[in-house]
Protein backbone atom coordinates (compact mmCIF):
# COMPACT_ATOMS: atom_id res chain seq x y z
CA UNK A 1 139.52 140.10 146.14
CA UNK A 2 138.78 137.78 143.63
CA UNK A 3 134.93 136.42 143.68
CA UNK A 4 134.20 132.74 144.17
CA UNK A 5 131.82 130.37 142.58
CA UNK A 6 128.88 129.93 144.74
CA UNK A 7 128.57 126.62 143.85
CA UNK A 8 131.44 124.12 142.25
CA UNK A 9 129.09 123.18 139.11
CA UNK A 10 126.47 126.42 138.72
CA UNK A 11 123.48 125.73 136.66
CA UNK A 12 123.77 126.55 132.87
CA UNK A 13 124.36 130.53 132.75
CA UNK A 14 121.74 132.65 131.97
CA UNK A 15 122.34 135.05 129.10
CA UNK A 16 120.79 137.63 130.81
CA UNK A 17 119.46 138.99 134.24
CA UNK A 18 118.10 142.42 135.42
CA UNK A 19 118.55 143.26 139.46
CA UNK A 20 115.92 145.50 140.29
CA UNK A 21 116.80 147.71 143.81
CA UNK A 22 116.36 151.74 143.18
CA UNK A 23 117.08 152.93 146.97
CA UNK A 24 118.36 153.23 149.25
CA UNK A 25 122.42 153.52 150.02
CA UNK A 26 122.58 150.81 152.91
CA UNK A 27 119.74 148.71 150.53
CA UNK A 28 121.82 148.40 147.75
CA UNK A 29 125.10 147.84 149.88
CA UNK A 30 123.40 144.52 150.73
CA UNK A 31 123.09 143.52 146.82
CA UNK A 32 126.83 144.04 146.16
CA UNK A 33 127.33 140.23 147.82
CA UNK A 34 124.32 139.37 145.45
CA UNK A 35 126.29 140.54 142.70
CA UNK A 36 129.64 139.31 143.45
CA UNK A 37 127.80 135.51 143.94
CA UNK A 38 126.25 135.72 140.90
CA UNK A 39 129.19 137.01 138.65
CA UNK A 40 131.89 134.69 140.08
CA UNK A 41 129.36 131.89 139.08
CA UNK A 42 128.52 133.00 135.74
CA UNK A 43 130.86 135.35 134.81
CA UNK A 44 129.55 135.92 130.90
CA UNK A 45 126.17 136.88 132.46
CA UNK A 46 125.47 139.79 131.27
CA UNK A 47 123.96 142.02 134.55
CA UNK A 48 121.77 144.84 134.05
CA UNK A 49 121.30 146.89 137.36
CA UNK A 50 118.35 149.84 137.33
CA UNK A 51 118.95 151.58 140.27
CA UNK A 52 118.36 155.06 141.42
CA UNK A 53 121.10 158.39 140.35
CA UNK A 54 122.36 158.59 143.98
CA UNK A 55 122.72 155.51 144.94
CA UNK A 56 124.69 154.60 140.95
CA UNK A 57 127.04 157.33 141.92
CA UNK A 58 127.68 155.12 145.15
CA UNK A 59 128.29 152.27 142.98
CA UNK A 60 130.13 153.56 139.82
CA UNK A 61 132.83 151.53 138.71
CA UNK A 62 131.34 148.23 139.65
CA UNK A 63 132.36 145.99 137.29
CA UNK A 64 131.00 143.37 135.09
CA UNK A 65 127.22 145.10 135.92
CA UNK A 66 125.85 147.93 133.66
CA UNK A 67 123.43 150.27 135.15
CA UNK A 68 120.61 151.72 134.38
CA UNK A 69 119.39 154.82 136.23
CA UNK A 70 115.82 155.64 137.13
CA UNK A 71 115.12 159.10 138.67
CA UNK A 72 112.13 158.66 141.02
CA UNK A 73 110.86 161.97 139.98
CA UNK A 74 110.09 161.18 137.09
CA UNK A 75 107.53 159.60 137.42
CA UNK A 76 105.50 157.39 134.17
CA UNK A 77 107.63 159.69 131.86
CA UNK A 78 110.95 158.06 133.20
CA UNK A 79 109.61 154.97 133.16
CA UNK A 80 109.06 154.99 129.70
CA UNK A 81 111.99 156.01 129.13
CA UNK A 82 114.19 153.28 130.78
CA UNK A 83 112.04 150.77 128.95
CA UNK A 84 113.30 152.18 125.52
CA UNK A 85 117.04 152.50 126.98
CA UNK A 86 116.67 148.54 127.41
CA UNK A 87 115.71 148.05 123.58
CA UNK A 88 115.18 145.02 122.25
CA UNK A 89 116.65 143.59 125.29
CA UNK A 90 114.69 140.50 127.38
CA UNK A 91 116.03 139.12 129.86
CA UNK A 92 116.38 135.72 131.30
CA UNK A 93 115.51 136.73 134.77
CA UNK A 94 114.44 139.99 136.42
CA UNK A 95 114.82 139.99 140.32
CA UNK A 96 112.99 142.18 141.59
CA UNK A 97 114.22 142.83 144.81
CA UNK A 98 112.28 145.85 146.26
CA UNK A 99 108.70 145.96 146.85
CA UNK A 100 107.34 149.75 147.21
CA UNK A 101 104.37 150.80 144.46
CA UNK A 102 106.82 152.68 142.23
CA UNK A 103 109.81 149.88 141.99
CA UNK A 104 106.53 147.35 141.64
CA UNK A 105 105.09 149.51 138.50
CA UNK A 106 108.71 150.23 137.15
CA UNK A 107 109.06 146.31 136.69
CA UNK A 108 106.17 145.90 134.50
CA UNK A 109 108.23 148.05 131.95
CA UNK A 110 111.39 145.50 132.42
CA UNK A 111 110.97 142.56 129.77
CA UNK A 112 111.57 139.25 131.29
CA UNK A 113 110.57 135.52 131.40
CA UNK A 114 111.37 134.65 135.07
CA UNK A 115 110.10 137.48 137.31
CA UNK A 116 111.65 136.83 140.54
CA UNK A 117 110.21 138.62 143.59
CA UNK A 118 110.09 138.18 147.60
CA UNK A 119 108.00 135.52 149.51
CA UNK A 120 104.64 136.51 150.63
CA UNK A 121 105.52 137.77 154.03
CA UNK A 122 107.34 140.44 152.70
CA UNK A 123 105.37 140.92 149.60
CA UNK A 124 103.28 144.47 149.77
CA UNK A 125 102.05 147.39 147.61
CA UNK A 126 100.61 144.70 145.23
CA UNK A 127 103.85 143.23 145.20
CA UNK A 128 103.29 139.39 143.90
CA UNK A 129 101.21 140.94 140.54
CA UNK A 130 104.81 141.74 139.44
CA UNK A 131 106.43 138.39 139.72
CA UNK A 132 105.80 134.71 138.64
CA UNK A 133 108.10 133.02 140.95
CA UNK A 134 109.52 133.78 144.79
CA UNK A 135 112.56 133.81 147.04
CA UNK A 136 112.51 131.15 149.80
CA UNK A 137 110.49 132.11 152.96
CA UNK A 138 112.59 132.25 155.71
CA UNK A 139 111.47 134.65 158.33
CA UNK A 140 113.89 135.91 161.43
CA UNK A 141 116.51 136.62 158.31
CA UNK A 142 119.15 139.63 157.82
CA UNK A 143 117.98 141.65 154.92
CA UNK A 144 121.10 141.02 153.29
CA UNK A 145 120.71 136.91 153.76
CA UNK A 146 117.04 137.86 152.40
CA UNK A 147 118.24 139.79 148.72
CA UNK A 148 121.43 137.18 148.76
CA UNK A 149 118.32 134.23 148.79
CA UNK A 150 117.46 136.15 144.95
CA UNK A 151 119.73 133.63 143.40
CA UNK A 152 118.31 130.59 144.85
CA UNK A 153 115.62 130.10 142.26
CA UNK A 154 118.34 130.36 139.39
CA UNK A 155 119.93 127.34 140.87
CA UNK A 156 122.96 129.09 143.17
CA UNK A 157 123.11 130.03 146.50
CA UNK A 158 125.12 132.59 148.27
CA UNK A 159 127.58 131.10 150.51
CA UNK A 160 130.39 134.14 150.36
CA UNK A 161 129.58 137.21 151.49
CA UNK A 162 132.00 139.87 149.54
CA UNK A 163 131.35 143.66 149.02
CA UNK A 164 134.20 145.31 147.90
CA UNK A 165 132.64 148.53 147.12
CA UNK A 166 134.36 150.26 144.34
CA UNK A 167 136.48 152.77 145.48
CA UNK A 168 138.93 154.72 143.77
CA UNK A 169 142.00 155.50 144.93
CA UNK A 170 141.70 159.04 145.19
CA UNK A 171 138.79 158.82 147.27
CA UNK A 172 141.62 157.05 149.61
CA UNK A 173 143.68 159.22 149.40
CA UNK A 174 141.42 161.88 150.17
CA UNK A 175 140.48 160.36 153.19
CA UNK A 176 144.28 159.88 154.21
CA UNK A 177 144.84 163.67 153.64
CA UNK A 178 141.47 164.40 156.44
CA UNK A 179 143.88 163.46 159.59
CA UNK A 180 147.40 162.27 160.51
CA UNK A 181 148.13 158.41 160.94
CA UNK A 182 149.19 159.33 164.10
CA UNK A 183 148.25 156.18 166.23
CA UNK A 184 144.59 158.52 168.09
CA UNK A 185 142.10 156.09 167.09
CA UNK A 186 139.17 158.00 165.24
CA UNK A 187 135.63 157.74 166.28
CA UNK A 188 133.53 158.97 163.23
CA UNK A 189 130.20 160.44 163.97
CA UNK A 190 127.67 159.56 161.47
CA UNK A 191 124.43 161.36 163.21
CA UNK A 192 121.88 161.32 160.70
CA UNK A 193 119.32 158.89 159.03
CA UNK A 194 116.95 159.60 156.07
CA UNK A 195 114.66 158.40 157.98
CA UNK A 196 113.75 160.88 160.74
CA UNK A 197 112.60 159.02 163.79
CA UNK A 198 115.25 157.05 163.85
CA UNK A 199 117.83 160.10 165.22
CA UNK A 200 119.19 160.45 168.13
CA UNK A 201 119.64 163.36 170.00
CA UNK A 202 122.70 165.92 169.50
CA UNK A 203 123.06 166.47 173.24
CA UNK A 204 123.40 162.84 173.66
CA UNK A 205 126.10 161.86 170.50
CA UNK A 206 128.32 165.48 172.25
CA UNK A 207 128.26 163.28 175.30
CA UNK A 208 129.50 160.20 173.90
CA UNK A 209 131.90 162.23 171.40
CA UNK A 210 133.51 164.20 175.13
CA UNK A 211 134.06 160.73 176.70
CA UNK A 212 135.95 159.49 173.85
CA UNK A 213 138.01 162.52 173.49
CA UNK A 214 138.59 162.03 177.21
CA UNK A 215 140.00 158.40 176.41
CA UNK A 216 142.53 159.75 173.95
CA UNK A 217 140.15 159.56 170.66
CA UNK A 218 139.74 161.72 167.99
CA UNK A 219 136.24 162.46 167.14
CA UNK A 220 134.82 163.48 163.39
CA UNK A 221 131.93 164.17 162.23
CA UNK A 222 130.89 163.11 158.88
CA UNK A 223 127.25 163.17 156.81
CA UNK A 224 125.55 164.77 153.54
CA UNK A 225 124.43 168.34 152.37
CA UNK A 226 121.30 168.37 153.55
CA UNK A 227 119.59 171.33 156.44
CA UNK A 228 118.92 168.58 158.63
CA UNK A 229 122.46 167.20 158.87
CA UNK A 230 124.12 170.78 158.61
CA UNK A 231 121.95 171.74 161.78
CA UNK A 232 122.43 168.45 163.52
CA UNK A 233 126.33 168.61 163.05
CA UNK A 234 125.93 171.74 164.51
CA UNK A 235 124.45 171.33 167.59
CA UNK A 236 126.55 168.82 168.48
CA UNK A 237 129.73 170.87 168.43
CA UNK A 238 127.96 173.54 170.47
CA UNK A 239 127.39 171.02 172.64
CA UNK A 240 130.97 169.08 173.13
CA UNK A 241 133.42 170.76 175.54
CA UNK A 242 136.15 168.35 173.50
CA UNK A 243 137.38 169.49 169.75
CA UNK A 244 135.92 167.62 166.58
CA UNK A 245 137.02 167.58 162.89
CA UNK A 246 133.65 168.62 161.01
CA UNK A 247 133.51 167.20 157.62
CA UNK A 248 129.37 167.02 157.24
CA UNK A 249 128.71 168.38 153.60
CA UNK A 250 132.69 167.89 152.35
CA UNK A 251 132.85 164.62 151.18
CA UNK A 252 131.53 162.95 148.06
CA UNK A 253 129.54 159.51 148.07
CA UNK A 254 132.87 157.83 146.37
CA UNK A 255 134.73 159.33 149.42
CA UNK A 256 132.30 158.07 152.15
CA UNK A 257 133.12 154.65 152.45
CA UNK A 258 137.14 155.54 152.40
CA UNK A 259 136.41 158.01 155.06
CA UNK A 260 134.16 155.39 156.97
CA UNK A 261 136.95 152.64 156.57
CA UNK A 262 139.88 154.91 158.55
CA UNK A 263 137.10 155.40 161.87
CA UNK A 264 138.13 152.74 164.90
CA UNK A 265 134.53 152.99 165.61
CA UNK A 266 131.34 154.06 163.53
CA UNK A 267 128.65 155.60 165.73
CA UNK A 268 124.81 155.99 163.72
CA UNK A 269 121.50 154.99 163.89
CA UNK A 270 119.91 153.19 161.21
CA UNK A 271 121.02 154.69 158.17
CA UNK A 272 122.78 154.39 154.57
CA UNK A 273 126.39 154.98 156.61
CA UNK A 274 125.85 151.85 158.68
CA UNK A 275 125.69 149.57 155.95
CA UNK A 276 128.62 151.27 154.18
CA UNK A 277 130.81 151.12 156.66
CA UNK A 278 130.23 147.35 157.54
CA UNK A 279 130.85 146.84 153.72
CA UNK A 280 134.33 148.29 154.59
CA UNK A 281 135.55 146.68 157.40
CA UNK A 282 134.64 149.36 159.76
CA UNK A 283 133.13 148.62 163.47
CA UNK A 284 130.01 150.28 163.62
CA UNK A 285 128.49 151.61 167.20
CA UNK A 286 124.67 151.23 165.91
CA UNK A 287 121.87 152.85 167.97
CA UNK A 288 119.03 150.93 167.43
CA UNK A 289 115.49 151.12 169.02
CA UNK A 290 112.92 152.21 166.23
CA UNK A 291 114.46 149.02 163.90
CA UNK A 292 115.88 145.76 164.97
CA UNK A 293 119.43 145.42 164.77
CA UNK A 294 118.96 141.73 163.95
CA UNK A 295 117.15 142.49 160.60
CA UNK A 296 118.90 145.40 159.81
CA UNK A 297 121.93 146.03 161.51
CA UNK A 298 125.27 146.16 160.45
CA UNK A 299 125.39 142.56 159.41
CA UNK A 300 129.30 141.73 160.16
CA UNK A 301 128.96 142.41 163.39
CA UNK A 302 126.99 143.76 166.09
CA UNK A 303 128.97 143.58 169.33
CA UNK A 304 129.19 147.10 169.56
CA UNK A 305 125.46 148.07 169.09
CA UNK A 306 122.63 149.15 171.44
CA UNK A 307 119.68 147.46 171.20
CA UNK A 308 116.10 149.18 172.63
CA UNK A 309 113.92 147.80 170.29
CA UNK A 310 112.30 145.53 172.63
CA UNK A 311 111.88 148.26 175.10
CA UNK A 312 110.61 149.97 172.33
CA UNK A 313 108.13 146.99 171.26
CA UNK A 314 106.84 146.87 174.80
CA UNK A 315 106.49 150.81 175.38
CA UNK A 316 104.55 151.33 171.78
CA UNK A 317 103.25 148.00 170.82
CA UNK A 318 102.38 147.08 174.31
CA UNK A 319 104.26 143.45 173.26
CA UNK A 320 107.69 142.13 173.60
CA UNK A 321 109.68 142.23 169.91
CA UNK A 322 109.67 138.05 169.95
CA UNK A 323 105.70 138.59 169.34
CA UNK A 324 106.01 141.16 166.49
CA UNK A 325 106.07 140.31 162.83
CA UNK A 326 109.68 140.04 161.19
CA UNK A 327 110.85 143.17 160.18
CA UNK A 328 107.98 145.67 161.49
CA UNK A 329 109.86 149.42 162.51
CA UNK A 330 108.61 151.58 165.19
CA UNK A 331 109.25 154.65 164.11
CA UNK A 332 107.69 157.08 166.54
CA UNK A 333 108.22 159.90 168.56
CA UNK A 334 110.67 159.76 171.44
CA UNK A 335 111.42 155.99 170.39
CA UNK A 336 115.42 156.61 170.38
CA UNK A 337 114.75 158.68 173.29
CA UNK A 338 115.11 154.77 174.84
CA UNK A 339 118.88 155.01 173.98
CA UNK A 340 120.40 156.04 176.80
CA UNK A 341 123.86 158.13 176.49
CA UNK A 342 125.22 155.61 178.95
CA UNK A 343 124.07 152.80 176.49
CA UNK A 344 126.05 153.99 174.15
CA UNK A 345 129.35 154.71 176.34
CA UNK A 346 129.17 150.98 177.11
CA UNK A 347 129.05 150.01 173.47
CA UNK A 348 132.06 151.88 172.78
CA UNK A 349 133.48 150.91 175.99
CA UNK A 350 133.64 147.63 174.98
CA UNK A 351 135.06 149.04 171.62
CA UNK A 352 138.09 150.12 173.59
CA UNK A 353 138.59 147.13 175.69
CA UNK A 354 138.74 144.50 172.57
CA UNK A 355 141.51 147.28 170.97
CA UNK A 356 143.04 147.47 173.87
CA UNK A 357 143.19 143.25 174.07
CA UNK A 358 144.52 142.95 170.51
């Protein structure tokens, strides 16, 4: 798909800008509209994107952007180092679209006239030091809507949003080759996030995954390398009476959002997989009660979601969500313990009735 102006007569085209957003996989899913707004407006711009190694292989092959990567573990070392990768480079505009210490300190090494950064309610870690100018602030906002507001100072705003992650086509057909076109819708079981307390339990994704093998489904299961997500893929099996295809740990990060685009239905909490899969198309079951679904849910579409978080607002905060600052998780113990397995059912119950109308 071909990407549209934002505006019929853009401002004069910078020569220039830097988009600066290290981490994390769902994160920089939500630039990609960014991007696509501000290269079918200007497309001689030259784009410079430092971003972090994972999250580049993720994005490889995007094009009209060059990247450069910064490994987090580096530390002061790497930052030096990406400043003399940029040369004599100085860019019209930085944004600088991610406001932890370390992406903060990295930007002081980026040369640039306009340093673009957020608004002061979501300015932290020292945050509006880095920048001369801000985004718009418009609280209650997607986080998406929020990085797409980046080009608003430059004179553009987004009013497309486009993704089309770049995807190869044998990371298709790879994901063709995983099970039959056989008319068995697939629900694909996403279980883990990076962060922790957002998780749900095994016990309660095997009872989900059994009543949509009972309604004809195929389940798969589908996440990263890691202990956590080996162990977690594992306990569900042991707990499912139904069969599952297991890929955890057998896919690549240019395979993911193929695989995530062939699933009927996308069940995860909070996580890098959410975001991808909206970027494709998918329908994504999103269990939500440590984050709000209306800041940082799958932002296509959220019919299919369950929503504690003002259960969980009340039970932690003592407050209903309405009275809590935009944006503010509750990450704590037990907190997706509010997500009932019957919550869920109904989500993808109402999955299954909409296929069923079409």
């Amino acid at each position: 798909m071909a990407p549209s102006p934002a505006l019929a007569s853009p401002p004069p085209a910078p020569r220039s800008i830097c988009l600066l957003r290290l981490s994390a996989l769902g994160d920089v899913t939500h630039v990609l509209p960014l991007v696509r707004t501000l290269r079918g407006a200007w497309p001689q711009t030259r784009l410079t994107w430092i971003v972090g190694r994972g999250e580049q292989r993720l994005l490889d092959g995007l094009p009209g952007v060059t990247f450069a990567v910064y490994d987090k573990k580096t530390g002061l070392r790497g930052m030096r180092e990406l400043r003399r990768e940029l040369g004599a480079e100085r860019f019209d505009a930085l944004l600088q679209m991610q406001v932890a210490a370390r992406a903060n300190l990295l930007s002081a090494f980026v040369p640039a006239r306009r340093r673009i950064g957020y608004d002061r309610a979501r300015s932290k870690d020292l945050h509006g030091l880095f920048v001369n100018e801000r985004i718009p602030d418009r609280p209650g906002i997607h986080v998406l809507d929020a990085i797409g507001s980046f080009c608003e100072p430059l004179g553009l705003r987004q009013t497309r949003v486009a993704w089309d992650l770049p995807v190869p086509d044998d990371a298709h057909a790879w994901a063709a080759a995983q099970w039959p076109e056989d008319g068995v819708p697939a629900l694909l079981i996403s279980p883990c996030s990076s962060h922790a307390l957002r998780n749900w339990r095994a016990e309660r994704y095997a009872a989900v995954a059994d009543h949509a093998v009972d309604r004809g489904w195929r389940v798969v299961l589908c996440g990263g390398r890691s202990a956590l997500e080996r162990e977690t893929a594992d306990a569900i099996l042991a707990a499912m009476r139904g069969p599952a295809l297991d890929l955890v740990g057998k896919d690549t990060l240019k395979q993911l959002p193929a695989l995530l685009a062939r699933a009927a239905l996308v069940m995860t909490p909070d996580s890098g997989p959410m975001h991808i899969a909206n970027a494709m198309g998918a329908k994504v079951l999103g269990l939500h009660a440590a984050s709000n679904p209306a800041r940082s849910g799958p932002y296509s579409d959220r019919r299919y979601c369950v929503d504690r978080y003002d259960d969980a607002a009340r039970r932690y905060l003592g407050r209903p969500a309405a009275e809590l600052r935009w944006g503010t998780k509750i990450e704590r113990d037990g907190v997706m313990d509010l997500v009932a397995v019957d919550d869920a059912v109904a989500a993808f119950e109402r999955r299954v009735a909409d296929l069923e109308a079409q």
